[in-house]
PDB file of N, CA and C in Angstrom:
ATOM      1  N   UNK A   1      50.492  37.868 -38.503  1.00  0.00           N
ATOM      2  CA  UNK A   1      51.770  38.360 -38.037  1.00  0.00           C
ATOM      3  C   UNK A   1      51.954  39.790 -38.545  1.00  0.00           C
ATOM      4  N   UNK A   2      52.571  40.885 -37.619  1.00  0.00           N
ATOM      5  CA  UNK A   2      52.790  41.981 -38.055  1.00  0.00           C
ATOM      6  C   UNK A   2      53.480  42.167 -38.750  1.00  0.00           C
ATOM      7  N   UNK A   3      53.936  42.714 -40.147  1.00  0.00           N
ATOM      8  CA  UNK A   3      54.874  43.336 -41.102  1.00  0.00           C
ATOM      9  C   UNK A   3      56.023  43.623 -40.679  1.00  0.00           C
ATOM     10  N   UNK A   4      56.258  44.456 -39.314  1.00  0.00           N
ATOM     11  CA  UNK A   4      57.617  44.020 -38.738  1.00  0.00           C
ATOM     12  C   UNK A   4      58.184  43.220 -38.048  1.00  0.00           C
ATOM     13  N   UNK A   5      57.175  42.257 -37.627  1.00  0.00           N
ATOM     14  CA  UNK A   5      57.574  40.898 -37.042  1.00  0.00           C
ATOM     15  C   UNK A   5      58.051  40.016 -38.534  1.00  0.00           C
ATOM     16  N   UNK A   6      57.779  40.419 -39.571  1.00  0.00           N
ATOM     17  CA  UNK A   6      57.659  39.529 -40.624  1.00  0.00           C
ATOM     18  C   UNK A   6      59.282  40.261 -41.622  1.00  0.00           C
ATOM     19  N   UNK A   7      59.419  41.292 -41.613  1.00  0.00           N
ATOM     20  CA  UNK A   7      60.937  42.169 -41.550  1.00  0.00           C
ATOM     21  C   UNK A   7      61.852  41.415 -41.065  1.00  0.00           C
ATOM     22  N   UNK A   8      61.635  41.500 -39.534  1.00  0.00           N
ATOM     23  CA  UNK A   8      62.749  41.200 -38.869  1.00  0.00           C
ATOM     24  C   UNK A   8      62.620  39.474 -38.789  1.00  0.00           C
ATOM     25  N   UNK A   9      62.056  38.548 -39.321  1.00  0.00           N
ATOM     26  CA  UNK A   9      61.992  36.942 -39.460  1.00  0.00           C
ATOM     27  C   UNK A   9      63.009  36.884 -40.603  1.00  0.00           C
ATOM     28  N   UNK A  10      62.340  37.806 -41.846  1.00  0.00           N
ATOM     29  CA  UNK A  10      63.287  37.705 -43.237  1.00  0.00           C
ATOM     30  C   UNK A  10      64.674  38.318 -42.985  1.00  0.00           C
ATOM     31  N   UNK A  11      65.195  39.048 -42.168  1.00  0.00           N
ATOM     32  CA  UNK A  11      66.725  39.393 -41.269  1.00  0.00           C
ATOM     33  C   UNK A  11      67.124  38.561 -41.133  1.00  0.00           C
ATOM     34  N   UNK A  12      66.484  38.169 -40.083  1.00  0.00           N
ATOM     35  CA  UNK A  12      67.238  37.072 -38.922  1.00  0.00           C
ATOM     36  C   UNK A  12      67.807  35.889 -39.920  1.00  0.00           C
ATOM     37  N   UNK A  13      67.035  35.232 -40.524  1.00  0.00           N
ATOM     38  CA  UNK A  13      66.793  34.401 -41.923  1.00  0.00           C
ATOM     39  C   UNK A  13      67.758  33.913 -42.705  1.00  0.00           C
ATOM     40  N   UNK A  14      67.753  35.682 -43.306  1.00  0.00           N
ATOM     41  CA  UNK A  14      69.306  35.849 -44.281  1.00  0.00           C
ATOM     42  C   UNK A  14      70.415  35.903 -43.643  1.00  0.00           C
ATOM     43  N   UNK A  15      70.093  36.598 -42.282  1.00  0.00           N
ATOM     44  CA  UNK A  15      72.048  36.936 -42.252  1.00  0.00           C
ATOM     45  C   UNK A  15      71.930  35.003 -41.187  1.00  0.00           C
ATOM     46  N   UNK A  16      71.542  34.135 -41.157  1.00  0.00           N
ATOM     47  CA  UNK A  16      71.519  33.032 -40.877  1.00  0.00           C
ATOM     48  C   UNK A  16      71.935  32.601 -41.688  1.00  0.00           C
ATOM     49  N   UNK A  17      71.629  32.505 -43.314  1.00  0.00           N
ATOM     50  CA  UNK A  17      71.722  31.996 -44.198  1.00  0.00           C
ATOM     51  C   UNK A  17      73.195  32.983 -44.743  1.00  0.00           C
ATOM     52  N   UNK A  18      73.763  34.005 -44.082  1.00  0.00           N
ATOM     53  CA  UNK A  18      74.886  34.274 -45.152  1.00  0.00           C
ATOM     54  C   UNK A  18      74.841  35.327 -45.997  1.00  0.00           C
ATOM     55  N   UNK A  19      73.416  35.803 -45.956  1.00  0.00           N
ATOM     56  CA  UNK A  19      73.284  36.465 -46.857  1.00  0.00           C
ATOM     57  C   UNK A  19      72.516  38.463 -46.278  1.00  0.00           C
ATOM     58  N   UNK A  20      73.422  38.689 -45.626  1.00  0.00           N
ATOM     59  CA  UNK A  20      73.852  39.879 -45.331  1.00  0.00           C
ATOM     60  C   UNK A  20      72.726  41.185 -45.957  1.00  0.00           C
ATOM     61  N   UNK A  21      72.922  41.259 -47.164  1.00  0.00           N
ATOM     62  CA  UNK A  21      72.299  42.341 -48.134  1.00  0.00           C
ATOM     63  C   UNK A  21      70.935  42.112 -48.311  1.00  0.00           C
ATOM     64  N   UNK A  22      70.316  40.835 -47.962  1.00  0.00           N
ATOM     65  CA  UNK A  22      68.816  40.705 -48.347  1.00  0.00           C
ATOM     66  C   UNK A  22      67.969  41.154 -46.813  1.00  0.00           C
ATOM     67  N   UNK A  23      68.980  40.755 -45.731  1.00  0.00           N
ATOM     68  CA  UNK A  23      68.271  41.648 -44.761  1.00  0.00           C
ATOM     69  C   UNK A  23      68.063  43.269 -44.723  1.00  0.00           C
ATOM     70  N   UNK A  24      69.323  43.630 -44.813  1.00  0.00           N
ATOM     71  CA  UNK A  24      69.251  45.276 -45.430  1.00  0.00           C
ATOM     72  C   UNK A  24      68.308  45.679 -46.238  1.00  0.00           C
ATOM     73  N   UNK A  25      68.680  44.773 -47.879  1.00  0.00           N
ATOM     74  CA  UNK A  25      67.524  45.244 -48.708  1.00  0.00           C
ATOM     75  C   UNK A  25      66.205  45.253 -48.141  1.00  0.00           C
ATOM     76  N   UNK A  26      65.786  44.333 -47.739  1.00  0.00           N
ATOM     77  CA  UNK A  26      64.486  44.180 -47.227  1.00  0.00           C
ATOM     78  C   UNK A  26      63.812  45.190 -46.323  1.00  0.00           C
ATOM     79  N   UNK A  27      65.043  45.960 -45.315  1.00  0.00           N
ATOM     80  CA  UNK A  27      64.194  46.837 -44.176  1.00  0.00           C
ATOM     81  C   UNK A  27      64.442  48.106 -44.833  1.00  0.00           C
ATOM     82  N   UNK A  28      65.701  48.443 -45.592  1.00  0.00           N
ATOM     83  CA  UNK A  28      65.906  49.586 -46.809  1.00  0.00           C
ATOM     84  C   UNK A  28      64.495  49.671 -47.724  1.00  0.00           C
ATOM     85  N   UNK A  29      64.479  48.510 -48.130  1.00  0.00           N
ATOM     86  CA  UNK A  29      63.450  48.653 -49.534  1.00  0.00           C
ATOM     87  C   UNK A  29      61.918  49.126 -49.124  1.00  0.00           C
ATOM     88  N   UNK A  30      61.184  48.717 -47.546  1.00  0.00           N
ATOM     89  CA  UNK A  30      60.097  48.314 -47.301  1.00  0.00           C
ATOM     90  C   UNK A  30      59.953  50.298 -46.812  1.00  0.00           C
ATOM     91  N   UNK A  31      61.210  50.760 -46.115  1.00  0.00           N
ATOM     92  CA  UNK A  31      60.879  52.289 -46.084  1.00  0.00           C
ATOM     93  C   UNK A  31      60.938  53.506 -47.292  1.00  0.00           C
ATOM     94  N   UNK A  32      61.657  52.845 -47.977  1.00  0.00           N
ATOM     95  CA  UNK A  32      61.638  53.693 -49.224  1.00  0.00           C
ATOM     96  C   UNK A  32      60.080  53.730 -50.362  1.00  0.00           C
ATOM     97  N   UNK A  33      59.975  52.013 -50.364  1.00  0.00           N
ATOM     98  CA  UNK A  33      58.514  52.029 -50.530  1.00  0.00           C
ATOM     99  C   UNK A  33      57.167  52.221 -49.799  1.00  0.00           C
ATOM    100  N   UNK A  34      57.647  52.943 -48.335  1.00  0.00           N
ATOM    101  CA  UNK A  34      56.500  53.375 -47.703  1.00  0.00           C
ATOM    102  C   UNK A  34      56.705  54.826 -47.892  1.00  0.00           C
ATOM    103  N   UNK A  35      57.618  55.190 -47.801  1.00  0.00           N
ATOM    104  CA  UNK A  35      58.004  56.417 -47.750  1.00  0.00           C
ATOM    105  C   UNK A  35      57.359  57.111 -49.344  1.00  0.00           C
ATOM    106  N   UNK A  36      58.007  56.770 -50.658  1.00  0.00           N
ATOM    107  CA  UNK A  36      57.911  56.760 -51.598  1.00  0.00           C
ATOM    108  C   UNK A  36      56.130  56.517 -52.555  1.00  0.00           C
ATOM    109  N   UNK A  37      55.881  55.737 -52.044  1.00  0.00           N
ATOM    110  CA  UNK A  37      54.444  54.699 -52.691  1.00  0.00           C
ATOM    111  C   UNK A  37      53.666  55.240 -51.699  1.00  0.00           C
ATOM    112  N   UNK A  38      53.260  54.776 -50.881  1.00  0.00           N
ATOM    113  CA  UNK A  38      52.356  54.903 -49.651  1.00  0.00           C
ATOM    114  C   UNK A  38      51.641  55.898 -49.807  1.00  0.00           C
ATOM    115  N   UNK A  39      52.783  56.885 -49.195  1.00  0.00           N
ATOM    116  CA  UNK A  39      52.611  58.426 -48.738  1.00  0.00           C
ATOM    117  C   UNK A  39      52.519  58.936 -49.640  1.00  0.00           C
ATOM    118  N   UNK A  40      52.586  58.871 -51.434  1.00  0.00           N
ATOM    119  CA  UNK A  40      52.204  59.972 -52.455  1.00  0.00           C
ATOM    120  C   UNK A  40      50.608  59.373 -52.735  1.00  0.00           C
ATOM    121  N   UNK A  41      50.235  57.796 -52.757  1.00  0.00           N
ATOM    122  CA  UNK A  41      49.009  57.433 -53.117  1.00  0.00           C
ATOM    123  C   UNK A  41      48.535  57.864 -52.332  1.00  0.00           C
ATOM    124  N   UNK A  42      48.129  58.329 -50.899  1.00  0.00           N
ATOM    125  CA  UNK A  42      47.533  58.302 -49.657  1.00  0.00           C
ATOM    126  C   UNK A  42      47.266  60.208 -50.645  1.00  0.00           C
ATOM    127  N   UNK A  43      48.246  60.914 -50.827  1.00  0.00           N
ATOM    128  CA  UNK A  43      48.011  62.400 -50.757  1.00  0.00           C
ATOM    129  C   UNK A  43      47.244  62.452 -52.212  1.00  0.00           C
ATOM    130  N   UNK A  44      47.558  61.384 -53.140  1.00  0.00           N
ATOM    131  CA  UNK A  44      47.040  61.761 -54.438  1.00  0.00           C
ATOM    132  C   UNK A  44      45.578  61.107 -54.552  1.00  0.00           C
ATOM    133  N   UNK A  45      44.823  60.337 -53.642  1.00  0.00           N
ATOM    134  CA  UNK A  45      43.323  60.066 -52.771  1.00  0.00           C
ATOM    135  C   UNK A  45      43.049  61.413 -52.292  1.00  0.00           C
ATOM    136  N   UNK A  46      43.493  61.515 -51.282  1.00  0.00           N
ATOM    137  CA  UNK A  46      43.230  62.584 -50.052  1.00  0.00           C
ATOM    138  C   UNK A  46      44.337  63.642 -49.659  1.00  0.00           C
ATOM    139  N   UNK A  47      44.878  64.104 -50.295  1.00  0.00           N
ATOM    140  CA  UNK A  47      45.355  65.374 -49.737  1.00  0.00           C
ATOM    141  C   UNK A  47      45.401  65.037 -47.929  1.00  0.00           C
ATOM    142  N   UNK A  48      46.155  65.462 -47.381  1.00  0.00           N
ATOM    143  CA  UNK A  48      46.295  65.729 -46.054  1.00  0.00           C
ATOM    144  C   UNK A  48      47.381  66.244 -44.946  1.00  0.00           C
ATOM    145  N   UNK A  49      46.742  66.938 -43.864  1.00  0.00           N
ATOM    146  CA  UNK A  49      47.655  67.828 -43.356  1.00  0.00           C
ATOM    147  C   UNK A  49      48.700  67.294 -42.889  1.00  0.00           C
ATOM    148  N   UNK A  50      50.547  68.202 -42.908  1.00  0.00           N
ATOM    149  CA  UNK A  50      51.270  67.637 -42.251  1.00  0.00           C
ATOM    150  C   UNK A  50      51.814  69.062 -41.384  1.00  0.00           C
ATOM    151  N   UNK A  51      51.956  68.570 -39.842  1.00  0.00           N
ATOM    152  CA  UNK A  51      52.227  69.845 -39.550  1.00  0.00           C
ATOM    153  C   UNK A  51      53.804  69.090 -39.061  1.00  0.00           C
ATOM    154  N   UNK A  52      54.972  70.345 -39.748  1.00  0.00           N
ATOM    155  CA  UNK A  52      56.478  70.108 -39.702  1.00  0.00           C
ATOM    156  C   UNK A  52      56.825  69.658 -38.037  1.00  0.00           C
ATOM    157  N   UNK A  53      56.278  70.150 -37.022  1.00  0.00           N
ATOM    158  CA  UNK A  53      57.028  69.955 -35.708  1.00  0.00           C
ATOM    159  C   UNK A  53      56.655  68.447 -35.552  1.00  0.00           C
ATOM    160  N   UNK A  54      55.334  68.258 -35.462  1.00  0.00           N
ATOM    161  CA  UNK A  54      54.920  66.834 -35.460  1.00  0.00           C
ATOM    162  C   UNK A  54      56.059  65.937 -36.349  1.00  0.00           C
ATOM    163  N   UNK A  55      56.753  65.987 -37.053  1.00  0.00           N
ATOM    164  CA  UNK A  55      57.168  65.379 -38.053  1.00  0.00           C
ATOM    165  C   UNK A  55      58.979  65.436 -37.420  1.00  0.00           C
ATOM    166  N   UNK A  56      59.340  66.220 -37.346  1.00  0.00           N
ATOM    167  CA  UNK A  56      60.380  66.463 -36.933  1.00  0.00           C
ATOM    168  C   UNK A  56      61.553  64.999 -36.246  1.00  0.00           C
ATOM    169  N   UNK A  57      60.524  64.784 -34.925  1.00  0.00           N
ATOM    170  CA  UNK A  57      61.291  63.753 -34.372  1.00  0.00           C
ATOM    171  C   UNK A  57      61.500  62.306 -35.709  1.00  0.00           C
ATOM    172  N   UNK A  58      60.434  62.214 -36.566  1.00  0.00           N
ATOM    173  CA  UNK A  58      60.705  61.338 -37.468  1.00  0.00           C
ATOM    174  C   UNK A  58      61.955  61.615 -38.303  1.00  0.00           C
ATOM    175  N   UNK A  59      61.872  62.997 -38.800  1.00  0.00           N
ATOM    176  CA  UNK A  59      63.003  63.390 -39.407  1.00  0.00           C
ATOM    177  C   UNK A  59      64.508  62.954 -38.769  1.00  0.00           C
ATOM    178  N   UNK A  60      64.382  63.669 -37.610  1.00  0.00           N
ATOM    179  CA  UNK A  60      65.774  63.327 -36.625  1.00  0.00           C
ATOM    180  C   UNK A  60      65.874  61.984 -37.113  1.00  0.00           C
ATOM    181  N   UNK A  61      65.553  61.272 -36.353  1.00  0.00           N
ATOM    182  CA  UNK A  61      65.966  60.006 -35.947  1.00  0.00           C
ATOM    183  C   UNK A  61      65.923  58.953 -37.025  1.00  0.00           C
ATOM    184  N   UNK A  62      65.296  59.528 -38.123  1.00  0.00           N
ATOM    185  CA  UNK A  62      65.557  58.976 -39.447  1.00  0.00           C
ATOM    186  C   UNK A  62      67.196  59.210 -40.420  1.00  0.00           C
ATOM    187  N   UNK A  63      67.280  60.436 -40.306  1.00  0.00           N
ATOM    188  CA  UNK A  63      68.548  60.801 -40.576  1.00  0.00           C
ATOM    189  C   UNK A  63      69.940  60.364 -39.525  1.00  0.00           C
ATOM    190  N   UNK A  64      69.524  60.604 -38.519  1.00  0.00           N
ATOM    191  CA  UNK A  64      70.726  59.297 -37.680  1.00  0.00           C
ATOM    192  C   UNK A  64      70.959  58.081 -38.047  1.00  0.00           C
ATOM    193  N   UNK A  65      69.480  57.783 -38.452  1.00  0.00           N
ATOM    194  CA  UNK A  65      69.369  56.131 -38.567  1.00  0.00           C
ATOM    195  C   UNK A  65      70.204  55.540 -39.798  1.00  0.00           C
ATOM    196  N   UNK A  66      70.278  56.583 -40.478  1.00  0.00           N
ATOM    197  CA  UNK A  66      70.791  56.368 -42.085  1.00  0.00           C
ATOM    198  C   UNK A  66      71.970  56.539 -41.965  1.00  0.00           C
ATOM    199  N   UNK A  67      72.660  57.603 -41.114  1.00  0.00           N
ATOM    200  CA  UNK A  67      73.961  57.604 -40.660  1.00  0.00           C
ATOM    201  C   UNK A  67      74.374  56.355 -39.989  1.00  0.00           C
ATOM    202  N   UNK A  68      73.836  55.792 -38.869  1.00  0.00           N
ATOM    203  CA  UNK A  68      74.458  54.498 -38.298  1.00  0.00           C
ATOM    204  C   UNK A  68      74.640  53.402 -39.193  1.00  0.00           C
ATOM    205  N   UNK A  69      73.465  53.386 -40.489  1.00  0.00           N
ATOM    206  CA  UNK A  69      74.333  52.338 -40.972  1.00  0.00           C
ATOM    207  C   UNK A  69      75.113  51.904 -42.263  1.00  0.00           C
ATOM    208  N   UNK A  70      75.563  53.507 -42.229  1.00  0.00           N
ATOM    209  CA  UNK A  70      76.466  53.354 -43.159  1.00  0.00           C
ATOM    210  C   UNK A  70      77.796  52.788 -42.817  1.00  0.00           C
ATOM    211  N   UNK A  71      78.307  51.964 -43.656  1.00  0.00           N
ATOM    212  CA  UNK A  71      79.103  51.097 -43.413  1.00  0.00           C
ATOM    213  C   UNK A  71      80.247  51.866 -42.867  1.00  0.00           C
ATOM    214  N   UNK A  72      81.014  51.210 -42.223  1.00  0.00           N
ATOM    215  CA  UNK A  72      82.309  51.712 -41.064  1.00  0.00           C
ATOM    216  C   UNK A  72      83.664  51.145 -42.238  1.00  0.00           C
ATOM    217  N   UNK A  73      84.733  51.419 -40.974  1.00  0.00           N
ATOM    218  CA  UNK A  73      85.993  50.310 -42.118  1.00  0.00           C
ATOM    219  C   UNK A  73      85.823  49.074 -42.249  1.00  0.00           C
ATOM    220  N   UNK A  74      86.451  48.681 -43.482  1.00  0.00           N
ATOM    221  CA  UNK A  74      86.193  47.300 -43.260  1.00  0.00           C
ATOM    222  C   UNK A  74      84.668  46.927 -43.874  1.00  0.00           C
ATOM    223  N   UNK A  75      83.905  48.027 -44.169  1.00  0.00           N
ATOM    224  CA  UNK A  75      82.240  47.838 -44.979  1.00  0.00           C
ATOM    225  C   UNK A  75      81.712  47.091 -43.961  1.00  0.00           C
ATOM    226  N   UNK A  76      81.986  47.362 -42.733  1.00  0.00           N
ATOM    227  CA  UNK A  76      80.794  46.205 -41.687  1.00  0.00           C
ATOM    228  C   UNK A  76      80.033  47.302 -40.763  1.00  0.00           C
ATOM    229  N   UNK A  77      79.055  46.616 -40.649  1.00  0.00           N
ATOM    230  CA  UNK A  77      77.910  47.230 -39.385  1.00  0.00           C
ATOM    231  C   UNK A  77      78.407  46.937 -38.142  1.00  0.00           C
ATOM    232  N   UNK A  78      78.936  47.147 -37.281  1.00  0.00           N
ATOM    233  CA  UNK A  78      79.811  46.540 -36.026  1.00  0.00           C
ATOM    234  C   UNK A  78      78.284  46.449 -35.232  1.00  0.00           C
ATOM    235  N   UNK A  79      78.897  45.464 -34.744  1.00  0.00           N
ATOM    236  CA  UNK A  79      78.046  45.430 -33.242  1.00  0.00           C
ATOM    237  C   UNK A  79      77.300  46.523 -32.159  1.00  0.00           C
ATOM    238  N   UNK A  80      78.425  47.231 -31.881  1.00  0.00           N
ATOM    239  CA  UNK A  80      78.330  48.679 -31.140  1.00  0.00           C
ATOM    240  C   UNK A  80      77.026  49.287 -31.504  1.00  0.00           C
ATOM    241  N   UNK A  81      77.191  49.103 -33.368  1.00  0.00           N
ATOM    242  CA  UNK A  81      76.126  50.260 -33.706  1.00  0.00           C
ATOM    243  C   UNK A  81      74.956  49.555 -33.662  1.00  0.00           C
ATOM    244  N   UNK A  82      75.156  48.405 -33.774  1.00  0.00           N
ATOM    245  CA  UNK A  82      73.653  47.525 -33.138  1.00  0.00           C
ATOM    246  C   UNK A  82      73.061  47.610 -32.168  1.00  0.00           C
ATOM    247  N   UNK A  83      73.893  47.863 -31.024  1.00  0.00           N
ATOM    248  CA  UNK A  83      73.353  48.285 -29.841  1.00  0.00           C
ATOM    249  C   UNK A  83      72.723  50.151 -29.317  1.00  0.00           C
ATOM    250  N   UNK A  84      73.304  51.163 -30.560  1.00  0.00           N
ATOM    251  CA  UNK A  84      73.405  52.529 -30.605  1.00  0.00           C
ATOM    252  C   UNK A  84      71.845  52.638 -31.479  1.00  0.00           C
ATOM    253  N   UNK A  85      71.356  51.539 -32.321  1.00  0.00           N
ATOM    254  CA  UNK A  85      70.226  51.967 -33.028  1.00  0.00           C
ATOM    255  C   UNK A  85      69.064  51.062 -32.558  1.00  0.00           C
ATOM    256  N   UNK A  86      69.185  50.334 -31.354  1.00  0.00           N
ATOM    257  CA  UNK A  86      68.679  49.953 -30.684  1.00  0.00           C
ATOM    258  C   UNK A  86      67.918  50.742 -29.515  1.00  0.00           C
ATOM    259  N   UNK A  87      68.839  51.597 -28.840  1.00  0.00           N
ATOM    260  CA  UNK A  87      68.828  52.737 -28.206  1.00  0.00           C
ATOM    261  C   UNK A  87      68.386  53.670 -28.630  1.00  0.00           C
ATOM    262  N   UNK A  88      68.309  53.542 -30.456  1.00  0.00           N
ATOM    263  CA  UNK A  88      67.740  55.168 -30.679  1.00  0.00           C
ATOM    264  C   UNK A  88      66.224  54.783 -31.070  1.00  0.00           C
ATOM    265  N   UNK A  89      65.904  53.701 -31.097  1.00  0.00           N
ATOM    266  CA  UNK A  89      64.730  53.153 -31.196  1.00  0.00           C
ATOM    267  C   UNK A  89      63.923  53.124 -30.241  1.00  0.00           C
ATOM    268  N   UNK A  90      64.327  52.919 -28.955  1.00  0.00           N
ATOM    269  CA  UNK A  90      63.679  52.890 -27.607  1.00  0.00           C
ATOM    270  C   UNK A  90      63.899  54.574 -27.334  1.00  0.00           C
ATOM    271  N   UNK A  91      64.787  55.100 -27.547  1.00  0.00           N
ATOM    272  CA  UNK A  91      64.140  56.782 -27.222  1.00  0.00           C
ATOM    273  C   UNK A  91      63.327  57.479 -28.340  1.00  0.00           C
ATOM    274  N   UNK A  92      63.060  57.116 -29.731  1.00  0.00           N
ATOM    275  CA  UNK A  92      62.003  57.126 -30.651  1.00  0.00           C
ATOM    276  C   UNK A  92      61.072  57.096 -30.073  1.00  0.00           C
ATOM    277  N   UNK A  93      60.805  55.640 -29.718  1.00  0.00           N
ATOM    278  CA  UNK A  93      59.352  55.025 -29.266  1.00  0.00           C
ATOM    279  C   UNK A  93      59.407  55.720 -28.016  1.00  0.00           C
ATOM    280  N   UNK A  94      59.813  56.077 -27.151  1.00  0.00           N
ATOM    281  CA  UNK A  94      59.245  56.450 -25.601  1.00  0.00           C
ATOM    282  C   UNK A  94      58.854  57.915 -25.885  1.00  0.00           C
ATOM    283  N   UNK A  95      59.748  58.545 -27.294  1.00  0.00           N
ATOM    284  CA  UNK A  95      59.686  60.484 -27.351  1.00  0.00           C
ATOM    285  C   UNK A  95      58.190  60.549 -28.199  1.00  0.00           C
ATOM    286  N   UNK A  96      57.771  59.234 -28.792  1.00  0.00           N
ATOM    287  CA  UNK A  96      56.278  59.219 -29.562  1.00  0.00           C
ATOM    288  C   UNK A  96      55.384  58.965 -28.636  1.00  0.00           C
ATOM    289  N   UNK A  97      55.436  58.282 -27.376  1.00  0.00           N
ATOM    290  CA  UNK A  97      54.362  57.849 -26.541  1.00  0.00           C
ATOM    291  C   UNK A  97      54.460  59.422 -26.066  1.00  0.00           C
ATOM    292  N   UNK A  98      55.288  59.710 -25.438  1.00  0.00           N
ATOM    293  CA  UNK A  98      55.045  61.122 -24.508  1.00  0.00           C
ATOM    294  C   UNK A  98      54.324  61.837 -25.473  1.00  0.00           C
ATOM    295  N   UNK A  99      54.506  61.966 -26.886  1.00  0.00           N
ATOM    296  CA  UNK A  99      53.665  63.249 -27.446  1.00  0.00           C
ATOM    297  C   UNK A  99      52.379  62.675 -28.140  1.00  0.00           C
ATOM    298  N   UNK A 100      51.999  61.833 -27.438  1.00  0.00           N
ATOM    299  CA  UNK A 100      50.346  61.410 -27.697  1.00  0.00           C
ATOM    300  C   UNK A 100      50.908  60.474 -28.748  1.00  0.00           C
ATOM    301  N   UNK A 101      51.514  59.787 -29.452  1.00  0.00           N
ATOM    302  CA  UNK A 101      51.657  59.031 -30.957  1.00  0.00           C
ATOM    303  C   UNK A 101      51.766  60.140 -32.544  1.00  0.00           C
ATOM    304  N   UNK A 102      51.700  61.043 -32.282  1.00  0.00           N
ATOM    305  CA  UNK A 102      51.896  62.373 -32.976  1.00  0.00           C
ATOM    306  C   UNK A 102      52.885  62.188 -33.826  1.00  0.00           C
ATOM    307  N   UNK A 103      54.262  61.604 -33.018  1.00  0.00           N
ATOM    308  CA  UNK A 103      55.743  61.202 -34.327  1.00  0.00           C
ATOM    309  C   UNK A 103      55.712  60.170 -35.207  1.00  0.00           C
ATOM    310  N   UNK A 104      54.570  59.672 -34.909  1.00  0.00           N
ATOM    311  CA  UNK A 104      54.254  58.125 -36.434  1.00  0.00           C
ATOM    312  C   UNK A 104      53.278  58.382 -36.790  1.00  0.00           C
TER     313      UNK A 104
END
């Protein structure tokens, strides 16, 4: 099973079970430790090139992403924005296919 098929099982899971924050933690924790871990062991092996434009659309849509889910009034994720980072996911993925896979 893929790692994000296996993400989004441990989601579905918790907020089934009630428990709200372990889905978050879980898709929070798994980018910070890719982001964080990954990507410094990978450069402190091998050094390697990053060219900024290539990178960019990750940037964007990473920084939105962090904006949508910060909590609203009320400390809830509404629905709406479930459907808004859904959307920004499918124009992610379609703006990475057009540029060869270049934005992941």
């Amino acid at each position: 099973m893929a790692k994000g098929a296996l993400e989004l099982a441990t989601t579905i899971i918790s907020r089934l079970h009630g428990q709200q924050d372990v889905g978050l933690g879980n898709i929070l924790g798994s980018n910070v430790f890719n982001t964080l871990f990954i990507e410094a062991l990978a450069a402190l092996i091998q050094p390697y090139p990053v060219k900024v434009p290539d990178l960019m659309p990750s940037l964007v849509f990473g920084i939105v992403t962090t904006l949508m889910i910060l909590p609203g009034k009320g400390g809830r994720l509404e629905r709406w924005r479930g459907f808004v980072l859904l959307a920004l996911y499918a124009a992610y993925l379609t703006l990475t296919l057009q540029r060869g896979g270049s934005g992941h």
